[in-house]
Protein backbone atom coordinates (compact mmCIF):
# COMPACT_ATOMS: atom_id res chain seq x y z
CA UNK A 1 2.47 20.74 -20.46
CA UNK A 2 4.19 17.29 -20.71
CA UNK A 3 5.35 17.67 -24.25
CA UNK A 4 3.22 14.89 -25.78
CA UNK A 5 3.81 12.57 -22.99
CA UNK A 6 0.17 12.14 -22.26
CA UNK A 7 -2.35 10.72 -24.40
CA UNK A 8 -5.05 12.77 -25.71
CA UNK A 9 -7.58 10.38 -23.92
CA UNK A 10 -9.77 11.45 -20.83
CA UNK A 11 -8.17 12.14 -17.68
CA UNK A 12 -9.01 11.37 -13.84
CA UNK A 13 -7.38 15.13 -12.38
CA UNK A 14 -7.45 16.38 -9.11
CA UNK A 15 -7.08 20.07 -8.27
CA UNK A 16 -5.73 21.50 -4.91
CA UNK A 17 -7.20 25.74 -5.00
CA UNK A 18 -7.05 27.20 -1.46
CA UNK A 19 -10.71 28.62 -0.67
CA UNK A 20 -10.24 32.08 0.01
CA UNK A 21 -7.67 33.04 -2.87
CA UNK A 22 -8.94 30.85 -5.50
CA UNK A 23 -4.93 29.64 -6.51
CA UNK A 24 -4.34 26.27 -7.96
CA UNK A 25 -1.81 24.77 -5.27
CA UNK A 26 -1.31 21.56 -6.90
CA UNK A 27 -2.87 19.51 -10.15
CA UNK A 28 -2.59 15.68 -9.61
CA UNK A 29 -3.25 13.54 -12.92
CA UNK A 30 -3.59 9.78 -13.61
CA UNK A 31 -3.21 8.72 -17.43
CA UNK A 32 -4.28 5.49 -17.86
CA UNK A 33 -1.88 2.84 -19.63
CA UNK A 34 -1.77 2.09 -23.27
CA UNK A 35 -2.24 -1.62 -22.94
CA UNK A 36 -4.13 -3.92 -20.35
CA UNK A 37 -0.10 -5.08 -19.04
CA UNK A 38 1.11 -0.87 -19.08
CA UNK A 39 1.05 0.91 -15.77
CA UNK A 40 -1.00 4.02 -15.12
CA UNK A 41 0.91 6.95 -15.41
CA UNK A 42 0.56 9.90 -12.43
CA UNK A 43 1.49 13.57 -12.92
CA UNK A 44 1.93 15.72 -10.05
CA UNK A 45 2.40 19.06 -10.47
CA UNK A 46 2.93 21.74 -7.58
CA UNK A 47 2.75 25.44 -7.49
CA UNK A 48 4.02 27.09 -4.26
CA UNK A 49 6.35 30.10 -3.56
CA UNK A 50 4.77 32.11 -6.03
CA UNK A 51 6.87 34.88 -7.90
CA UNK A 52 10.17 32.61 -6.22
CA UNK A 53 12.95 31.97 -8.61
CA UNK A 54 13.63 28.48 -9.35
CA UNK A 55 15.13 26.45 -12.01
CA UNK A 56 14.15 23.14 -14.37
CA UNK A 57 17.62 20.94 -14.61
CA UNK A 58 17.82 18.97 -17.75
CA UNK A 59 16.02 15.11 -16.93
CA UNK A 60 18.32 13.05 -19.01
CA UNK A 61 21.85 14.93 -17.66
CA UNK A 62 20.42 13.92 -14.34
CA UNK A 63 19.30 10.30 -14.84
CA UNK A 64 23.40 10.08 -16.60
CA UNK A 65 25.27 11.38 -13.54
């Protein structure tokens, strides 16, 4: 999901599902840091518009513009 960006350590996750369809609407995650002085890390991840097109732009092209 995050190409080895998370640790494989337990997880605090929250899950968004609406009641009456039982879909996942969004998936919040908190990865703790690797030392006592590194930040958490938090991972949201939504779902909405389902069956919409959309595209994923390259991250580093981005951060370089």
């Amino acid at each position: 999901m995050t190409f080895g960006m998370i640790e494989p350590v337990p997880l605090e996750t929250k899950i968004w599902i609406d009641p009456e369809l039982f879909d996942v609407y969004r998936i919040f995650i908190t990865s703790p840091g690797q030392t006592d002085e590194a930040e958490d890390a938090f991972w949201q991840i939504d779902f909405w518009n389902f069956n919409g097109s959309f595209s994923i732009g390259n991250p580093m092209q981005a951060s370089n513009e």
